[in-house]
N, C-alpha and C. Protein backbone atom coordinates (compact mmCIF):
# COMPACT_ATOMS: atom_id res chain seq x y z
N UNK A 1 279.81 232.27 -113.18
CA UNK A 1 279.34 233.07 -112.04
C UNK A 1 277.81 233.05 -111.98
N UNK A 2 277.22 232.72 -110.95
CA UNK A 2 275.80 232.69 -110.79
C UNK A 2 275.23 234.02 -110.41
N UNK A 3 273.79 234.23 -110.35
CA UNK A 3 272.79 235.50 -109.72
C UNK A 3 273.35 235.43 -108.78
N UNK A 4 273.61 236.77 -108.33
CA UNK A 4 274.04 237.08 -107.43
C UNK A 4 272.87 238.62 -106.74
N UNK A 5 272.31 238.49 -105.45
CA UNK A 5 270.87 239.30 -105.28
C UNK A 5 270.88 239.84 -103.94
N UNK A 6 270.88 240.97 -104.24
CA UNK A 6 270.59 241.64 -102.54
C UNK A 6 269.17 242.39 -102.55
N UNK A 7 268.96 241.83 -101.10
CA UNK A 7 267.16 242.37 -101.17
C UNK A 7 266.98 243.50 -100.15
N UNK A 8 266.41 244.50 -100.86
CA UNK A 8 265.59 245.23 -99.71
C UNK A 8 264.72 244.79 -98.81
N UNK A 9 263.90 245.64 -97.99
CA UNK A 9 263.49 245.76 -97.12
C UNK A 9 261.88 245.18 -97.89
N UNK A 10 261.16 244.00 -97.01
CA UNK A 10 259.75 243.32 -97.53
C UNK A 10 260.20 243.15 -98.65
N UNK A 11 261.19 242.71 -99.69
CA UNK A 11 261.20 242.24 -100.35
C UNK A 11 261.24 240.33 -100.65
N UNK A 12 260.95 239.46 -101.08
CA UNK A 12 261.13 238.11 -101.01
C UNK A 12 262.38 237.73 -101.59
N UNK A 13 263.41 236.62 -100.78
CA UNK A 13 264.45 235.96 -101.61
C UNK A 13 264.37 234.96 -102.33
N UNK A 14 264.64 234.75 -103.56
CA UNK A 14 264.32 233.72 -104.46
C UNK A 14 264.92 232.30 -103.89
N UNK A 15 264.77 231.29 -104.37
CA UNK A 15 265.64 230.24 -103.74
C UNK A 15 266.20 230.18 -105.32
N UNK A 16 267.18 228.78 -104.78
CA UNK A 16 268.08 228.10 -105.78
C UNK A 16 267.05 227.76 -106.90
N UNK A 17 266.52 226.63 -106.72
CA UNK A 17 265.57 226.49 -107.60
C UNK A 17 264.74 227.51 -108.35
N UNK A 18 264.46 228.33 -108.08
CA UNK A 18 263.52 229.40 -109.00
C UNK A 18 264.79 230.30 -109.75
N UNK A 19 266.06 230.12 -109.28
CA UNK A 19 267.00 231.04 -109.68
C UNK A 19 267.40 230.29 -111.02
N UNK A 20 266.98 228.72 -111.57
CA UNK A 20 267.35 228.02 -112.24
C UNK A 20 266.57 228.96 -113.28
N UNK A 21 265.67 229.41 -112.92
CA UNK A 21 264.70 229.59 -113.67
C UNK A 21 265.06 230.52 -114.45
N UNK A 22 265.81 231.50 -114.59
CA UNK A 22 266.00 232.63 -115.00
C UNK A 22 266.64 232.25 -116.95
N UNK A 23 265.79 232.91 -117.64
CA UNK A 23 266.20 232.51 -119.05
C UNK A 23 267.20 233.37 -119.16
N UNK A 24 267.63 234.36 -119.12
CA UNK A 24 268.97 235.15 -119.91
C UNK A 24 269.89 235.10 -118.66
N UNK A 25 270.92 234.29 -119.45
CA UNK A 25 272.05 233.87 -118.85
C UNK A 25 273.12 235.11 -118.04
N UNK A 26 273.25 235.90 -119.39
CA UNK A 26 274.08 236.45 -118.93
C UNK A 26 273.92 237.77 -117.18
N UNK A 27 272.63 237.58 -117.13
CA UNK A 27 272.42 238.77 -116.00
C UNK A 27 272.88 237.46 -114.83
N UNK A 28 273.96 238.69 -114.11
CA UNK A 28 274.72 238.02 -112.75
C UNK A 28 274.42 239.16 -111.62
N UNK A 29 274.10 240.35 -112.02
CA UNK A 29 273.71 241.09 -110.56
C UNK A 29 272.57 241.72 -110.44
N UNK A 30 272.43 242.53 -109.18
CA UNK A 30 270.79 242.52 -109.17
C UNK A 30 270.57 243.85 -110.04
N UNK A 31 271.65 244.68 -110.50
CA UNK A 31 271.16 245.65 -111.41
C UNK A 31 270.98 245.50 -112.61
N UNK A 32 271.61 244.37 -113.17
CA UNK A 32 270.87 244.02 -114.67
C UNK A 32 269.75 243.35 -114.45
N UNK A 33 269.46 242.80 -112.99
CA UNK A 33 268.13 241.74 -113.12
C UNK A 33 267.40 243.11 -113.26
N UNK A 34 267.43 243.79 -112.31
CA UNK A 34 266.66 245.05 -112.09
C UNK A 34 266.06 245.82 -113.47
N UNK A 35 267.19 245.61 -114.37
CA UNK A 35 267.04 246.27 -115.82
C UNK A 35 265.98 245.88 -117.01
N UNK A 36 266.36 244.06 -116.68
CA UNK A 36 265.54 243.56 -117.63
C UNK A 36 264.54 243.44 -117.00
N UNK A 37 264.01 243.34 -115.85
CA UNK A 37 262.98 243.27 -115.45
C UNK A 37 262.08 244.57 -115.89
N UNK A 38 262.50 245.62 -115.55
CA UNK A 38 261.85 246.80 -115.86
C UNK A 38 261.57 247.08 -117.20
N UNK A 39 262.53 246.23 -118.79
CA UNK A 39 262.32 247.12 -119.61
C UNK A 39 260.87 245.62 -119.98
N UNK A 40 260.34 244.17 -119.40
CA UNK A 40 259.76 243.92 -119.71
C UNK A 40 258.18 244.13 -118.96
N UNK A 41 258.39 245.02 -118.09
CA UNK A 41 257.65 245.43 -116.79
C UNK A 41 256.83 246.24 -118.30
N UNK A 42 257.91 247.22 -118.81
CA UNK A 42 257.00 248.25 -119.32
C UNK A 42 256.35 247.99 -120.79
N UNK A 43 256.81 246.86 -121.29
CA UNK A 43 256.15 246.07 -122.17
C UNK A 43 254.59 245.84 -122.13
N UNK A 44 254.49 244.94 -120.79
CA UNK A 44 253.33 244.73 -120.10
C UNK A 44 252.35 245.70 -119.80
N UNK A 45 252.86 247.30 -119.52
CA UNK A 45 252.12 248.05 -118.92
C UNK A 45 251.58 248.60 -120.43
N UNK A 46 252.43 248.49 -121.52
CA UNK A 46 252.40 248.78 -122.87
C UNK A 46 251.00 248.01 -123.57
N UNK A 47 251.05 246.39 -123.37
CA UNK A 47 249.82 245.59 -123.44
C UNK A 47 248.83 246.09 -122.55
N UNK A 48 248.77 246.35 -121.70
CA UNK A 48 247.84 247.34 -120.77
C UNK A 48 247.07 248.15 -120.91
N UNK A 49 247.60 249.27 -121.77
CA UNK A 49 247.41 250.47 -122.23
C UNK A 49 246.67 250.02 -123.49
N UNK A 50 247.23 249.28 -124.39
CA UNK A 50 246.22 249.11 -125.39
C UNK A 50 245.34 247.92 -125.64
N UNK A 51 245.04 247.40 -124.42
CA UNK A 51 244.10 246.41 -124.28
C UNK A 51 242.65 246.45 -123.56
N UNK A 52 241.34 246.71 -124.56
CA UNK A 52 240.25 247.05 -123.42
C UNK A 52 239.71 245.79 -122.90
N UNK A 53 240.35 245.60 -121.26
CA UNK A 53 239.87 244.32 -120.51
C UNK A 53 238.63 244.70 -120.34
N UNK A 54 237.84 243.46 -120.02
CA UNK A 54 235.96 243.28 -119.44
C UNK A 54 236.51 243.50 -118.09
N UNK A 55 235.65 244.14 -117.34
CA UNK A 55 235.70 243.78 -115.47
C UNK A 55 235.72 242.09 -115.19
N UNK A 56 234.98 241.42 -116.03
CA UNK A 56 234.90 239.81 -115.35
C UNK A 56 235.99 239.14 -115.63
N UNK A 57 236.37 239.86 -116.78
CA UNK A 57 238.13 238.70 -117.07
C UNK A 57 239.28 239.41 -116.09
N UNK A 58 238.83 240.45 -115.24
CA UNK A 58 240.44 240.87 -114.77
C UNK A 58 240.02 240.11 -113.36
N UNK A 59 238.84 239.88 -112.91
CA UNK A 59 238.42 239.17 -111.65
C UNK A 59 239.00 237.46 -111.44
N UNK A 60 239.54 237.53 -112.04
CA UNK A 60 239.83 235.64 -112.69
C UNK A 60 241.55 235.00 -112.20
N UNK A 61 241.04 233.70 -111.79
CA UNK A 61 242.88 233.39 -111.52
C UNK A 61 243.84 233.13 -113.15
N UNK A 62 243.00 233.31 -113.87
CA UNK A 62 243.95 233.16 -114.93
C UNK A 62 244.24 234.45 -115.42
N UNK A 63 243.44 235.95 -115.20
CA UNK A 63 244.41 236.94 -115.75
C UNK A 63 245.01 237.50 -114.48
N UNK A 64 245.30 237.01 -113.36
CA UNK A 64 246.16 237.41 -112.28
C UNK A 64 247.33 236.40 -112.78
N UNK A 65 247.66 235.10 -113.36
CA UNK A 65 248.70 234.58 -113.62
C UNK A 65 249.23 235.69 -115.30
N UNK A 66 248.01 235.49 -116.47
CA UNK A 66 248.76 236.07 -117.28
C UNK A 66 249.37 237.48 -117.12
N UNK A 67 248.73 238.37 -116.40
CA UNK A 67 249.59 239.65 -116.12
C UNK A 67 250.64 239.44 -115.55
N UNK A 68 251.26 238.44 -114.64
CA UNK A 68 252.46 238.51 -114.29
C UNK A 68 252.86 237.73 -115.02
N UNK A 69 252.89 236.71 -116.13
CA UNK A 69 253.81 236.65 -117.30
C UNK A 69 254.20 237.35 -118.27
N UNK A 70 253.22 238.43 -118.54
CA UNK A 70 253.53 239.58 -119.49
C UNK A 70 254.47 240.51 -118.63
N UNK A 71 254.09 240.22 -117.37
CA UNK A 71 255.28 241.38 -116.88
C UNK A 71 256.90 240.78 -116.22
N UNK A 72 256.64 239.25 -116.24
CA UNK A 72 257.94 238.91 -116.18
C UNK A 72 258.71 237.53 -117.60
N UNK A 73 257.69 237.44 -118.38
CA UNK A 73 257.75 236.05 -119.01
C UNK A 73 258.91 235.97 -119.64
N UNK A 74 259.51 237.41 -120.27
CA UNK A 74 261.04 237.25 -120.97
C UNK A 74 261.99 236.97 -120.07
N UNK A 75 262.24 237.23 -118.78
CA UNK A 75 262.90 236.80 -117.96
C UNK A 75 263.03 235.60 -116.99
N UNK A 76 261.76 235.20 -116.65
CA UNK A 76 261.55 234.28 -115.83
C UNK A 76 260.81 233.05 -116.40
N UNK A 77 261.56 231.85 -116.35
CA UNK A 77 260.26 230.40 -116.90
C UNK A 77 259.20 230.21 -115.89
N UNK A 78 259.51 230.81 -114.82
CA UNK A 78 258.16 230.41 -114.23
C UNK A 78 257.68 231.47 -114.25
N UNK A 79 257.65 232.59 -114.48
CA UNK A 79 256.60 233.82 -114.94
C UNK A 79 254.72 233.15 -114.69
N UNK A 80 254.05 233.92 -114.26
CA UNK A 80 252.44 233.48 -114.24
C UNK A 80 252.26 232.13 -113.95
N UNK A 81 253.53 231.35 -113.14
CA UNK A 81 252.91 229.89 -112.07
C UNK A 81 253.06 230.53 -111.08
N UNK A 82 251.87 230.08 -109.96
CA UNK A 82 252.48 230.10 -108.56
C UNK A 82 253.47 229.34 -107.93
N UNK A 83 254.07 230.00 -106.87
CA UNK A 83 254.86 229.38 -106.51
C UNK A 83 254.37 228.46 -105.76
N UNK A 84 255.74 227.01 -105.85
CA UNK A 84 255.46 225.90 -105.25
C UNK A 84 256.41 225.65 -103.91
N UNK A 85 256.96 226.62 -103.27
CA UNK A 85 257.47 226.68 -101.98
C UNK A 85 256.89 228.23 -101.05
N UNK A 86 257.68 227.83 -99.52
CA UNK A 86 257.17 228.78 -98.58
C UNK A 86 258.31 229.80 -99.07
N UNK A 87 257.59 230.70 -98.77
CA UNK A 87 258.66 232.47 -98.24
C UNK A 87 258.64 232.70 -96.83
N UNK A 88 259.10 233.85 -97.01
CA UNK A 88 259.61 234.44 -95.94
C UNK A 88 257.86 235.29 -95.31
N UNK A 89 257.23 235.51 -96.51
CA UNK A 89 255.74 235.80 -96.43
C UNK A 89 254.94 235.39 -97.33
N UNK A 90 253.38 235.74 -97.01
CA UNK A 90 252.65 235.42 -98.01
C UNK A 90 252.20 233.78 -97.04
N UNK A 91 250.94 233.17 -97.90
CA UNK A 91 250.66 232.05 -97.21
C UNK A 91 250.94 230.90 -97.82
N UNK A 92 251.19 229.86 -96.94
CA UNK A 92 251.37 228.55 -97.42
C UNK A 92 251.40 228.39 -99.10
N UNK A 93 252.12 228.19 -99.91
CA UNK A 93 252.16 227.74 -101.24
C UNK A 93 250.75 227.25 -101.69
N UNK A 94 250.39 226.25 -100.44
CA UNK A 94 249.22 225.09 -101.29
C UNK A 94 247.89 225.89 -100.42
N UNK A 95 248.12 227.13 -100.16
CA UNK A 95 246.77 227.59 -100.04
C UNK A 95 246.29 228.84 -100.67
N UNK A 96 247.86 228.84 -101.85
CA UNK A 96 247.28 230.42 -102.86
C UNK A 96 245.84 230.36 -103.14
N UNK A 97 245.88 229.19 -103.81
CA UNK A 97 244.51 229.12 -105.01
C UNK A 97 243.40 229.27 -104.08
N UNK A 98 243.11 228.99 -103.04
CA UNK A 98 242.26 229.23 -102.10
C UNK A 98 241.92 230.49 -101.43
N UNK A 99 243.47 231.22 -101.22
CA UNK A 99 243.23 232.29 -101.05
C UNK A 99 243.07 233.60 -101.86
N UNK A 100 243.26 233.48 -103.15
CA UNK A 100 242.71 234.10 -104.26
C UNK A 100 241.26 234.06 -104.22
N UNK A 101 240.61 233.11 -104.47
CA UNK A 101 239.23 232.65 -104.78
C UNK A 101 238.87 233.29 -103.84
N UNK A 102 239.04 233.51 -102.46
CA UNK A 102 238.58 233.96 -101.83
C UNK A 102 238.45 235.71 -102.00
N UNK A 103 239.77 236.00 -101.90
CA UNK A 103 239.96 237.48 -102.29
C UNK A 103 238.97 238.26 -103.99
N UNK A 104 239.23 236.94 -104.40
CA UNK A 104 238.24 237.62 -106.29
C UNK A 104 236.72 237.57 -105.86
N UNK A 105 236.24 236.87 -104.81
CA UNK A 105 235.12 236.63 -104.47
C UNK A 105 234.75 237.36 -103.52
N UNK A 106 235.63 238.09 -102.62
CA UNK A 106 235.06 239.51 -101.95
C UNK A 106 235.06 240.82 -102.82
N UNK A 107 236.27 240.81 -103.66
CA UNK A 107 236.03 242.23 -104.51
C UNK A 107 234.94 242.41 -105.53
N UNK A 108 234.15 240.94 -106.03
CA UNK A 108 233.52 241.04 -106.80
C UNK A 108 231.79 241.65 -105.69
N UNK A 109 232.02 240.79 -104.70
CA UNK A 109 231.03 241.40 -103.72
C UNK A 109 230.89 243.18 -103.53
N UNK A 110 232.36 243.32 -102.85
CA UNK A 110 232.75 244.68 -102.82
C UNK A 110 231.85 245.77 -103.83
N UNK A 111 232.63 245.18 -105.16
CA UNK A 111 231.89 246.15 -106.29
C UNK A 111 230.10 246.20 -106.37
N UNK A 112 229.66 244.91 -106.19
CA UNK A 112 228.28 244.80 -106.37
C UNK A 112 227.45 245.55 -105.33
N UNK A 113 228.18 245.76 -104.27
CA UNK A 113 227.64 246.50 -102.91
C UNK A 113 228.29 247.85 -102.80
N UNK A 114 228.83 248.31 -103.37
CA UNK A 114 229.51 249.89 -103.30
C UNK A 114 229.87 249.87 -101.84
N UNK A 115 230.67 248.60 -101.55
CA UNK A 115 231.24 248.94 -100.32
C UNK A 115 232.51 249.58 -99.93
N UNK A 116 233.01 250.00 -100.95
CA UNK A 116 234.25 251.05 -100.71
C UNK A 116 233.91 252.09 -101.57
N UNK A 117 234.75 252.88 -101.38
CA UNK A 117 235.21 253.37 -103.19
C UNK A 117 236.37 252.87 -103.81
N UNK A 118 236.24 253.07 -105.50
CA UNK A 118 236.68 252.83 -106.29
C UNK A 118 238.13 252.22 -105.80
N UNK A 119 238.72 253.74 -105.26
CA UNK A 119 239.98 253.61 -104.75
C UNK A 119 240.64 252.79 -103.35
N UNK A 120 239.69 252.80 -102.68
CA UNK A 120 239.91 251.93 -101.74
C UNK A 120 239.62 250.32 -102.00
N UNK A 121 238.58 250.24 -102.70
CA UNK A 121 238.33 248.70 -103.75
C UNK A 121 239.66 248.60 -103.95
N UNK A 122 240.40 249.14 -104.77
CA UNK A 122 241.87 248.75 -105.76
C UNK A 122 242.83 248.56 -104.71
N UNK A 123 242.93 249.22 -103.54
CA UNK A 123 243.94 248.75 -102.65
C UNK A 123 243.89 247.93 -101.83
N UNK A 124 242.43 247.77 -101.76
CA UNK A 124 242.25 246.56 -100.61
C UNK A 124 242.67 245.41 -100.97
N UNK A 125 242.50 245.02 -102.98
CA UNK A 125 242.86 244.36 -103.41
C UNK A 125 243.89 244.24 -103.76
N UNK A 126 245.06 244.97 -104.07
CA UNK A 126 246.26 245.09 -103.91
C UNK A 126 247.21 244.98 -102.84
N UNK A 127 246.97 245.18 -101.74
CA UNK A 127 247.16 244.42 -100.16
C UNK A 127 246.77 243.06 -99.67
N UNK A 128 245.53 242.39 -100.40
CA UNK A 128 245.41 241.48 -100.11
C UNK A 128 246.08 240.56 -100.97
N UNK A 129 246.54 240.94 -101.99
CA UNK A 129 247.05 240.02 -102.95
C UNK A 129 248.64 239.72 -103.10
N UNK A 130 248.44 240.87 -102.11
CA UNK A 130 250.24 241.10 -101.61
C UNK A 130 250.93 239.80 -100.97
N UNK A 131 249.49 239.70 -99.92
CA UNK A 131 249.73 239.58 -98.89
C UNK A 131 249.81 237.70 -99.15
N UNK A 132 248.84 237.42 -100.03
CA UNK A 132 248.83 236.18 -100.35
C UNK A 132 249.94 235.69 -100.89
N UNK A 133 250.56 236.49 -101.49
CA UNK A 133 252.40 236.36 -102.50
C UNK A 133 251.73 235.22 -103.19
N UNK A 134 251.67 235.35 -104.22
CA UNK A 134 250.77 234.19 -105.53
C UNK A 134 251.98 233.73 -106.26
N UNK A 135 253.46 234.36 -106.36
CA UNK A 135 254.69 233.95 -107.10
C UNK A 135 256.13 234.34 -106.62
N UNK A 136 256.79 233.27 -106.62
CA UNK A 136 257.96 233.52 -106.49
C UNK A 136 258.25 234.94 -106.16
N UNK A 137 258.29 235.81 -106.97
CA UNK A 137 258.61 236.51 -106.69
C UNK A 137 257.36 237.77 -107.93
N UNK A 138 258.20 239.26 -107.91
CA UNK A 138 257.43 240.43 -108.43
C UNK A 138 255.95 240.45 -107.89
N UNK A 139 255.29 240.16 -106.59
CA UNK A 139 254.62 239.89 -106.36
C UNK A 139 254.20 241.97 -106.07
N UNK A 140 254.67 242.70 -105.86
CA UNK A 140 254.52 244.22 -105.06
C UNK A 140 254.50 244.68 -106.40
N UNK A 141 255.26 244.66 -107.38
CA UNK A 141 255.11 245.42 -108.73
C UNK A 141 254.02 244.77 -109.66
N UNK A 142 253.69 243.56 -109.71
CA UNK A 142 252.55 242.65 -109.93
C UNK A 142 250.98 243.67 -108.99
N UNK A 143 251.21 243.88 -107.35
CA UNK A 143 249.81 244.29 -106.93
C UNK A 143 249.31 245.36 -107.64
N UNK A 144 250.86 246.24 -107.82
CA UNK A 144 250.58 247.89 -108.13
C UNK A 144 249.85 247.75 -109.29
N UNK A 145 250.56 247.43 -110.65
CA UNK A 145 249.70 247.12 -112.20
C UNK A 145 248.47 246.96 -111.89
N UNK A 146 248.08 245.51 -111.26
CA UNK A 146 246.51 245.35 -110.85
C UNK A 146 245.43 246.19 -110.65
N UNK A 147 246.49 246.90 -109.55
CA UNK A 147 245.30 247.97 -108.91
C UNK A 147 245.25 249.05 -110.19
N UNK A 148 246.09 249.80 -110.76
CA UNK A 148 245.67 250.34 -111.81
C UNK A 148 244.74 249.88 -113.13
N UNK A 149 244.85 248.55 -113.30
CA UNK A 149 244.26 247.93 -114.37
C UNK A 149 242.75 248.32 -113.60
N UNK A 150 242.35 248.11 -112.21
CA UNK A 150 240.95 247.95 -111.80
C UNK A 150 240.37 249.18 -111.46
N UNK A 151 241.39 250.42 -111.10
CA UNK A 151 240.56 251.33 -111.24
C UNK A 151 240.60 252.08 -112.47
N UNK A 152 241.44 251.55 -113.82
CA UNK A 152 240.88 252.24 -115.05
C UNK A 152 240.01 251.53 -115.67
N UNK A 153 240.16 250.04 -115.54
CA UNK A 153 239.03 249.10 -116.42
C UNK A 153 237.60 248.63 -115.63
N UNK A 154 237.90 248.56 -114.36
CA UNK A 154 236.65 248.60 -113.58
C UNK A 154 235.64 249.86 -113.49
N UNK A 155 236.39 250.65 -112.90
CA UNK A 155 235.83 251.96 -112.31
C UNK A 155 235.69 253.34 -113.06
N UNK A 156 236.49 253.18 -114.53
CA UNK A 156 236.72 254.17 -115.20
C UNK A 156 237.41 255.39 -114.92
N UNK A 157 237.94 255.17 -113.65
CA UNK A 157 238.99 256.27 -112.93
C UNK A 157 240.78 255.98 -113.70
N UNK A 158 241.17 257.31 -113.32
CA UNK A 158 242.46 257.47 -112.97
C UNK A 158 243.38 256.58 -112.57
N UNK A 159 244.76 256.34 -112.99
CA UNK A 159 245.45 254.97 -112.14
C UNK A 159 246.19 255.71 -111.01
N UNK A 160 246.55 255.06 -110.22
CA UNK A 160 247.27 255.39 -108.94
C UNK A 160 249.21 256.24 -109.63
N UNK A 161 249.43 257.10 -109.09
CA UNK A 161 250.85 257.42 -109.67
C UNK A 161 251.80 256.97 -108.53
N UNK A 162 251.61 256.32 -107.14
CA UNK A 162 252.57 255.55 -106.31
C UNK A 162 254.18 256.35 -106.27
N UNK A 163 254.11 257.11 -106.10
CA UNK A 163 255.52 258.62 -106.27
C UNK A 163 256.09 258.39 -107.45
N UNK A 164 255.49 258.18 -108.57
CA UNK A 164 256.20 257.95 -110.01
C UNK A 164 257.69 257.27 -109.75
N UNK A 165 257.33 255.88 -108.89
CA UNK A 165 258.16 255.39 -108.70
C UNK A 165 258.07 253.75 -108.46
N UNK A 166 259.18 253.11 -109.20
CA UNK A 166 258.47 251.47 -109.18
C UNK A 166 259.17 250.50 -108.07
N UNK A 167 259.85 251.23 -106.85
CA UNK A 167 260.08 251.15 -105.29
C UNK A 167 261.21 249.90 -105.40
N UNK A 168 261.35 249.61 -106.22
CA UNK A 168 262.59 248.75 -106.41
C UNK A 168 263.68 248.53 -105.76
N UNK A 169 264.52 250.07 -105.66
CA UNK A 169 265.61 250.29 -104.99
C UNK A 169 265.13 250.98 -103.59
N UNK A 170 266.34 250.34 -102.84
CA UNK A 170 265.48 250.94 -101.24
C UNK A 170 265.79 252.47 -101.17
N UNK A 171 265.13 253.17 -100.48
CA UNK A 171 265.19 254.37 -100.39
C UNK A 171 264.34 254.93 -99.86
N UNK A 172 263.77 256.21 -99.41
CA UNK A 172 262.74 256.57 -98.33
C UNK A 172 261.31 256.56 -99.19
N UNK A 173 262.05 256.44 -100.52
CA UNK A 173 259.74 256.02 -101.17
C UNK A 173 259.43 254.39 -100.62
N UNK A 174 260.70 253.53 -100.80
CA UNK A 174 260.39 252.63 -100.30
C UNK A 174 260.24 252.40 -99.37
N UNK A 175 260.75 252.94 -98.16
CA UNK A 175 260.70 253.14 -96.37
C UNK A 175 259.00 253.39 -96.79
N UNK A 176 258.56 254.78 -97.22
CA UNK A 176 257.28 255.19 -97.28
C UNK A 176 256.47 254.07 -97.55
N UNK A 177 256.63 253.26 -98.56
CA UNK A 177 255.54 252.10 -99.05
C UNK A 177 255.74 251.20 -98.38
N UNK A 178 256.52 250.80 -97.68
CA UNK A 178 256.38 249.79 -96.50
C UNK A 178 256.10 249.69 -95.35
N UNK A 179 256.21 250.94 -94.87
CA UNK A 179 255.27 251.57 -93.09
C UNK A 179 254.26 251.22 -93.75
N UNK A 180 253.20 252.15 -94.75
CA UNK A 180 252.10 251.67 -95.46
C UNK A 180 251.55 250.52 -95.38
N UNK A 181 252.59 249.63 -95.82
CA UNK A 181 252.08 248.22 -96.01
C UNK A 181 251.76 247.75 -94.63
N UNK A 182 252.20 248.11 -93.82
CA UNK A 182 252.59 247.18 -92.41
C UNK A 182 251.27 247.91 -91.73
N UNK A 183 250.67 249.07 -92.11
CA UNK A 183 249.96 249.87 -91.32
C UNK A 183 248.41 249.07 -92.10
N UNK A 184 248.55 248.85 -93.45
CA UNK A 184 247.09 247.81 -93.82
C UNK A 184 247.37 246.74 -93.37
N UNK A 185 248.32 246.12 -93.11
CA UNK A 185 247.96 244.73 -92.46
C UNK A 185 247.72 245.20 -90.90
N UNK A 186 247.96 246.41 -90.27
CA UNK A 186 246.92 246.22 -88.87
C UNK A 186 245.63 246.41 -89.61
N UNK A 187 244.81 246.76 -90.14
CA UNK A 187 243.49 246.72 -90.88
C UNK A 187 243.58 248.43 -91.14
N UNK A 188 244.34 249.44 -91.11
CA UNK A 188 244.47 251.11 -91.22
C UNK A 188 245.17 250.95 -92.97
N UNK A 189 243.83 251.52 -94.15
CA UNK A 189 244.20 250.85 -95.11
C UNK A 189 244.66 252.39 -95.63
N UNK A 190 244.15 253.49 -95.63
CA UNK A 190 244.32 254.82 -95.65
C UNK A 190 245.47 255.11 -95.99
N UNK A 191 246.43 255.16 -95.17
CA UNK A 191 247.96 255.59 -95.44
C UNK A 191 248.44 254.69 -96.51
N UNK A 192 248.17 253.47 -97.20
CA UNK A 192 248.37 252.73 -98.07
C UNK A 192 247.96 253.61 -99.87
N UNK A 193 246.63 253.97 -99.88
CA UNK A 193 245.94 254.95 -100.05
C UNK A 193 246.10 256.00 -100.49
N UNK A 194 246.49 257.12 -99.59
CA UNK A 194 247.09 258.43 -99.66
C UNK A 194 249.06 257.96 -100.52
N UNK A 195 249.32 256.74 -100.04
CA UNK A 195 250.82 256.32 -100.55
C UNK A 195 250.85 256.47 -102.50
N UNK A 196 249.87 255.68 -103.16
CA UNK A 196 248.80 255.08 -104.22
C UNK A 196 249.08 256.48 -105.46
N UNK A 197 248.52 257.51 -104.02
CA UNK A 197 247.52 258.46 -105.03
C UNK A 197 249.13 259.59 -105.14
N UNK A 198 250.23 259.36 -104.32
CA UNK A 198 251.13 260.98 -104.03
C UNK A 198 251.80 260.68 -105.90
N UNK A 199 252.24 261.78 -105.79
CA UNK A 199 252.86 261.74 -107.15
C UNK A 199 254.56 262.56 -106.74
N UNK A 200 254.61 262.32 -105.34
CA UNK A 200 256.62 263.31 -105.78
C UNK A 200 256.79 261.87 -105.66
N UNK A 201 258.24 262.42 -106.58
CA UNK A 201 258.89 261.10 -106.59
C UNK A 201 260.33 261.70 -106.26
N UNK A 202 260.30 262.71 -104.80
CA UNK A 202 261.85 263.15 -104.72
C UNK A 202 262.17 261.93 -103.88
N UNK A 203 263.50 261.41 -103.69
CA UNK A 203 264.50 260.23 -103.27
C UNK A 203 264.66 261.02 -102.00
């Protein structure tokens, strides 16, 4: 019996090929994917916690690939490659690397010019990086980490608590984080923002 995957709402569908990819055999539905994903999610957030990053190494295309192998590498062989096909979003495959460089090269501006704050820095970059989809897939639980890594290791702030919730399963936090999303891509980054900072996590 193969993966078998139902997707929420802005979520990406894997193809055949990346589904090859999956190292532990035995997960066939999306609630054990869901499982192992999460208990190596919190591994990662575990390396996180006790790792003091520089600001210049988290600016880099190589610790945007290694954080998403630490947060998917037990599960996935392609963990921290980009992907080499189109989605459903996100841009062209063969114009990630381009559009990264671009994005690490405005936030680094950003910071040097105090053109946001802290907190709006971390989401702008977390929307834009969304938006680029850099992998197969975990690309939304991949932005969230980020943005916390940059406003505790950049900015020395607080991390975002996002309704003490990791939006996985659909439900109205996830309805909530996806109006959000749809409302920064008209350029209204705010409600994205205020989404970041809420802490209920009632269903």
């Amino acid at each position: 019996m193969g993966l078998e995957l139902q997707y929420a709402d802005g979520q990406t569908p894997i193809d055949e090929n990346e589904k090859e990819g999956l190292k532990i055999k035995s997960i066939t539905t999306q609630g054990e994917l869901d499982e192992f994903e999460q208990f190596n999610i919190e591994k990662a957030v575990e390396w996180t916690i006790h790792t003091n990053f520089k600001p210049e190494r988290i600016l880099t295309e190589e610790f945007i690939k290694d954080l998403h192998k630490k947060m998917f590498g037990d599960v996935w062989k392609w963990a921290g490659q980009f992907r080499r096909s189109d989605k459903n979003m996100g841009v062209s495959w063969m114009q990630i690397e381009i559009e990264l460089k671009k994005l690490l090269d405005d936030t680094k501006y950003w910071i040097e010019k105090n053109t946001f704050s802290p907190e709006e820095n971390a989401i702008r970059f977390k929307h834009r990086i969304v938006a680029i989809h850099c992998f197969p897939n975990g690309n939304g639980r991949h932005s969230r980490l980020i943005a916390d890594i940059i406003m505790e290791s950049i900015f020395g702030q607080e991390i975002f608590s996002w309704h003490q919730s990791n939006m996985v399963k659909a439900g109205d936090i996830r309805k909530k984080y996806i109006t959000a999303l749809r409302k920064a891509d008209n350029g209204e980054i705010k409600p994205l923002i205020e989404f970041a900072k809420n802490r209920k996590a009632n269903q």
